[in-house]
Protein backbone atom coordinates (compact mmCIF):
# COMPACT_ATOMS: atom_id res chain seq x y z
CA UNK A 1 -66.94 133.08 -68.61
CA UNK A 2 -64.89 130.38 -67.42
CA UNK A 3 -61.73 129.58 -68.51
CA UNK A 4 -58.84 127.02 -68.15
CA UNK A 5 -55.05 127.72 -68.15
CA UNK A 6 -52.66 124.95 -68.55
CA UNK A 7 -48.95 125.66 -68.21
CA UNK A 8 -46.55 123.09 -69.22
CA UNK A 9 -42.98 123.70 -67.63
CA UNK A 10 -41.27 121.95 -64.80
CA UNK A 11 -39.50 124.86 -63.48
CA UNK A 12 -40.81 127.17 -61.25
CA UNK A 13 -38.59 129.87 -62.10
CA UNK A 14 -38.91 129.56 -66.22
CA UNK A 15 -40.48 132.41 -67.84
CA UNK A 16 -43.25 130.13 -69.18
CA UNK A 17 -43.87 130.09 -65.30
CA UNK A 18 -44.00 134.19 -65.14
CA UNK A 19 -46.52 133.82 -68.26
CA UNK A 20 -48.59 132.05 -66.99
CA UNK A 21 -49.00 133.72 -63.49
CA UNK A 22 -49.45 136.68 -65.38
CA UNK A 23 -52.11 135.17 -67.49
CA UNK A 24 -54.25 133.68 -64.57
CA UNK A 25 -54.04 137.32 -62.80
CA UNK A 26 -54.81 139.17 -65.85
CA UNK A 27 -58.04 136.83 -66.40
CA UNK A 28 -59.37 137.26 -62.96
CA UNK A 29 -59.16 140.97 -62.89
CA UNK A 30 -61.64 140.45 -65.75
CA UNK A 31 -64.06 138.86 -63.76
CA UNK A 32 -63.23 135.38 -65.32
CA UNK A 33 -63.38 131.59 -63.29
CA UNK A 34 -60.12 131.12 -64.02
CA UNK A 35 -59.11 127.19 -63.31
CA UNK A 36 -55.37 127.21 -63.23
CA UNK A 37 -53.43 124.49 -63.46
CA UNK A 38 -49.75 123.52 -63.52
CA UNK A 39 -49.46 120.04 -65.18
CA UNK A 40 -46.16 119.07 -63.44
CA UNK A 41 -47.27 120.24 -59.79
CA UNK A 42 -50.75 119.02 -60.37
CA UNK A 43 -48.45 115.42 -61.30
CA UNK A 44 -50.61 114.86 -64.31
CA UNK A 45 -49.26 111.38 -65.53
CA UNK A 46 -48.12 111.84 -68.63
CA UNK A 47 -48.08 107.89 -69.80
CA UNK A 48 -50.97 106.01 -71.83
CA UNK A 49 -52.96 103.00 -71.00
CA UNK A 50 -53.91 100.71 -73.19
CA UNK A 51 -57.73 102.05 -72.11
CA UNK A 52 -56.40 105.35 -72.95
CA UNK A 53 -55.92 104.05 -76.95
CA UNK A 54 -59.71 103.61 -77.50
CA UNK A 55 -60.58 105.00 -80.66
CA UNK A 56 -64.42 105.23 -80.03
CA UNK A 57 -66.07 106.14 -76.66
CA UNK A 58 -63.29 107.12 -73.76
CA UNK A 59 -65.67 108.25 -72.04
CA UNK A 60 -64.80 105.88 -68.79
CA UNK A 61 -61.29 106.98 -68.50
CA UNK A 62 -59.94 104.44 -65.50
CA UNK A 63 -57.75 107.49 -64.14
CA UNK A 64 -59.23 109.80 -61.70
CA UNK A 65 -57.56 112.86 -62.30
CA UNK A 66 -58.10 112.41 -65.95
CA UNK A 67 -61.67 112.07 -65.72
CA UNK A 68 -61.72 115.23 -63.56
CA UNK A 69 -60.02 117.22 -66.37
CA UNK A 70 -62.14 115.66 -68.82
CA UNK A 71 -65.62 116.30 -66.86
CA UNK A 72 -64.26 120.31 -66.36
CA UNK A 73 -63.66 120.46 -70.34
CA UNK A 74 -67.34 120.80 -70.35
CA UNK A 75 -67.84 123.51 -68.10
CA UNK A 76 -65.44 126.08 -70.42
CA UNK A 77 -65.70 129.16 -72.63
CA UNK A 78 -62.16 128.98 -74.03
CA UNK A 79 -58.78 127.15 -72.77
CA UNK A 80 -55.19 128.37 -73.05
CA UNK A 81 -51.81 126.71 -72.85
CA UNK A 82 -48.40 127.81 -72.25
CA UNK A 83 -45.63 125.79 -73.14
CA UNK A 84 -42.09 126.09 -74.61
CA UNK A 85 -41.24 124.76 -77.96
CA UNK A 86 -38.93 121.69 -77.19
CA UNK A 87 -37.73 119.88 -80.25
CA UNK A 88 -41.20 121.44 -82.17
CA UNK A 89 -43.19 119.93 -80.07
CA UNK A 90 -44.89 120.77 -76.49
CA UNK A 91 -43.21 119.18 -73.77
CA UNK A 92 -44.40 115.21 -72.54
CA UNK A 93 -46.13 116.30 -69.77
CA UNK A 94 -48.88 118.36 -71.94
CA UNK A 95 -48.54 116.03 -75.44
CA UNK A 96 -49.62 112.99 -72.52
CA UNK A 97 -52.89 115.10 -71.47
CA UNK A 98 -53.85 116.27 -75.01
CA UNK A 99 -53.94 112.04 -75.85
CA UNK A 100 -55.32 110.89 -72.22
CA UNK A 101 -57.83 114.08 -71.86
CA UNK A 102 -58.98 114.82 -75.63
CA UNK A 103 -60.70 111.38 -76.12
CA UNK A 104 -63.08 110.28 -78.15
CA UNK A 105 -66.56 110.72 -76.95
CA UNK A 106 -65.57 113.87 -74.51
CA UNK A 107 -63.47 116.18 -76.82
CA UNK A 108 -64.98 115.00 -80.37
CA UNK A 109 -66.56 111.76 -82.11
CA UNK A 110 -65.76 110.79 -85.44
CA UNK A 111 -68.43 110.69 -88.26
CA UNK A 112 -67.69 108.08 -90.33
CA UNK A 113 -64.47 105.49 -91.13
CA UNK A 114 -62.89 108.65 -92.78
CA UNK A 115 -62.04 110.17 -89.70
CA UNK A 116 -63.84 113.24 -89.79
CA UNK A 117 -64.09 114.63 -86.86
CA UNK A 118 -66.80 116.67 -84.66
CA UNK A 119 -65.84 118.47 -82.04
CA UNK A 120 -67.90 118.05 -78.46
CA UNK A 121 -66.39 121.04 -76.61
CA UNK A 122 -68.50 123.95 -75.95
CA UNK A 123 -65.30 126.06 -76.15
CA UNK A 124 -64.49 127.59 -79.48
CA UNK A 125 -61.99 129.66 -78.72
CA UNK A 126 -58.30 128.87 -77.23
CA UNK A 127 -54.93 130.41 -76.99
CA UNK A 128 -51.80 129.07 -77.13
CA UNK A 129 -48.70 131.27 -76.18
CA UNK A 130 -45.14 129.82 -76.40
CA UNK A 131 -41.25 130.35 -75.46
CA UNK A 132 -38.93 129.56 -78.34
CA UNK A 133 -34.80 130.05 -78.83
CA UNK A 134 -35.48 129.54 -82.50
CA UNK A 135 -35.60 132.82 -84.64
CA UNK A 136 -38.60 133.21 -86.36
CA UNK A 137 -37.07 133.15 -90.08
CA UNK A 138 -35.39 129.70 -88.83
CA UNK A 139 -38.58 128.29 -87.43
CA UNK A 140 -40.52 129.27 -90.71
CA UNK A 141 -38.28 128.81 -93.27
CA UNK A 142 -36.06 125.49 -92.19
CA UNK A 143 -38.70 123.87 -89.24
CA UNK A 144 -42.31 125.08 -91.37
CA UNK A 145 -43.07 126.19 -87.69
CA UNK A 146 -44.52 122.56 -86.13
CA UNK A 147 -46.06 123.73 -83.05
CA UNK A 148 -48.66 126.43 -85.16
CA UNK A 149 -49.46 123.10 -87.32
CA UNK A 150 -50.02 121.30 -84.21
CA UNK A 151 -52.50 123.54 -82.39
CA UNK A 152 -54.38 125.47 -85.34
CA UNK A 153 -54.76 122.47 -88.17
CA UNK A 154 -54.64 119.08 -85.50
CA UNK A 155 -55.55 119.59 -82.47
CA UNK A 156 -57.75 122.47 -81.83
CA UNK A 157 -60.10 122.13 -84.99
CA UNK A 158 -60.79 118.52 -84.00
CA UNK A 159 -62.25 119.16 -80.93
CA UNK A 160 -64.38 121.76 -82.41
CA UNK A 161 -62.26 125.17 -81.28
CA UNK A 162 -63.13 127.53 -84.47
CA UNK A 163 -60.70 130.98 -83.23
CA UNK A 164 -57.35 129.82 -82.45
CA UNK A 165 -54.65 132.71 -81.51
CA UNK A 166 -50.83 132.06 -80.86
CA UNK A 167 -48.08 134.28 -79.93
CA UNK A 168 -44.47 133.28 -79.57
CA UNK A 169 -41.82 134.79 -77.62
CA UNK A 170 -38.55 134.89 -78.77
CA UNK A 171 -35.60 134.12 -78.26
CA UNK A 172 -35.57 133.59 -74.39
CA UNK A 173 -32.30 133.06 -73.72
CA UNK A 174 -30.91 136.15 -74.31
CA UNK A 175 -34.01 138.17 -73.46
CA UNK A 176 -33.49 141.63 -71.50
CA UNK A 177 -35.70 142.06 -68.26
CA UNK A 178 -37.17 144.95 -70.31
CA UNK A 179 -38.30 142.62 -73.37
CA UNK A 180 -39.64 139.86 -70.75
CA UNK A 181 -41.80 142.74 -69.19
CA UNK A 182 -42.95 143.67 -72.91
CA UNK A 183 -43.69 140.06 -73.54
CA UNK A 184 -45.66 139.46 -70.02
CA UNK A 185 -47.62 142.69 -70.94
CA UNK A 186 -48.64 141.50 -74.44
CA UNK A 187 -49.65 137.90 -72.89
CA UNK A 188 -51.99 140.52 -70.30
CA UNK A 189 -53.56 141.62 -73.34
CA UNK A 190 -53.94 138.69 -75.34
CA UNK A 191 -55.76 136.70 -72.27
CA UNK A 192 -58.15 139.76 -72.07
CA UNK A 193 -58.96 139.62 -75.28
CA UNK A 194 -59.58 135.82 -75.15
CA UNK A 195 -61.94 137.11 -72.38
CA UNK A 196 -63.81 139.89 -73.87
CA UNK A 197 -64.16 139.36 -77.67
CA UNK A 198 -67.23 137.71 -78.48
């Protein structure tokens, strides 16, 4: 089982950061290849080329470190991402790899001038776990909750990932210790069972 983790937050002190440590150590106590990566230490450039806008084979990406991401999406059982909801969407950083990594040709092809799309990924499971200071009735009710149409109807169905999970922890802000340590134990448990249900 090999898995990647992508965590989207430039601080190294944010509580995304604590989720996703936990995450990685959680997953390798399960006897997972965990491939970690922090998109803003890693310096993933966020910023398209105009080779980047190719609609129908990107499979020559002329960035190296893209290219290495994209050749590793083949290699995994199931990815997950951590981010914080900024503005109901994920931060630059990871919207920049989801449009320079998930290309045409590596994450899916289209079938026909409709745009229906196949995905190419050998993962079919991901989860996405976020940080929010929006209550849930005010994300659902006002917002329609953008990030869960995001992941689960854009951009995890295109690339062919069929079991999409998401969890959102909220509000941070004005979290107790005690809830963060609730919160870190329920991520444990949902990267297990990303592991171990089959």
């Amino acid at each position: 089982m090999r898995i990647a983790v992508y965590l989207a937050h430039p601080r190294p002190d944010s509580f995304n950061r604590a989720l996703f440590d936990a995450v990685v150590d959680e997953l390798r106590g399960h006897a997972v290849d965990v491939v970690p990566h922090d998109l803003y230490t890693e310096g993933f450039d966020s910023a398209l080329s105009a080779t980047d806008t190719e609609t129908v084979d990107s499979t020559t990406a002329d960035n190296e470190q893209v290219r290495r991401y994209q050749n590793e999406l083949a290699e995994l059982d199931a990815l997950i991402f951590i981010h914080p909801n900024w503005w109901g969407m994920p931060p630059a950083i990871l919207t920049g790899w989801i449009q320079r990594v998930l290309t045409p040709a590596v994450a899916y092809k289209l079938t026909d001038a409709a745009g229906e799309p196949i995905g190419l990924l050998r993962a079919k499971r991901a989860l996405v776990l976020n940080t929010s200071d929006t209550t849930e009735e005010r994300e659902r009710d006002i917002f329609g909750d953008p990030l869960q149409q995001i992941w689960a109807a854009c951009v995890l169905p295109y690339i062919g990932i069929e079991d999409v999970r998401r969890k959102v922890f909220r509000t941070v802000t004005d979290s107790t210790d005690q809830w963060r340590a609730t919160w870190l134990a329920e991520a444990r448990t949902l990267a297990a069972a990303l592991a171990t249900d089959y």
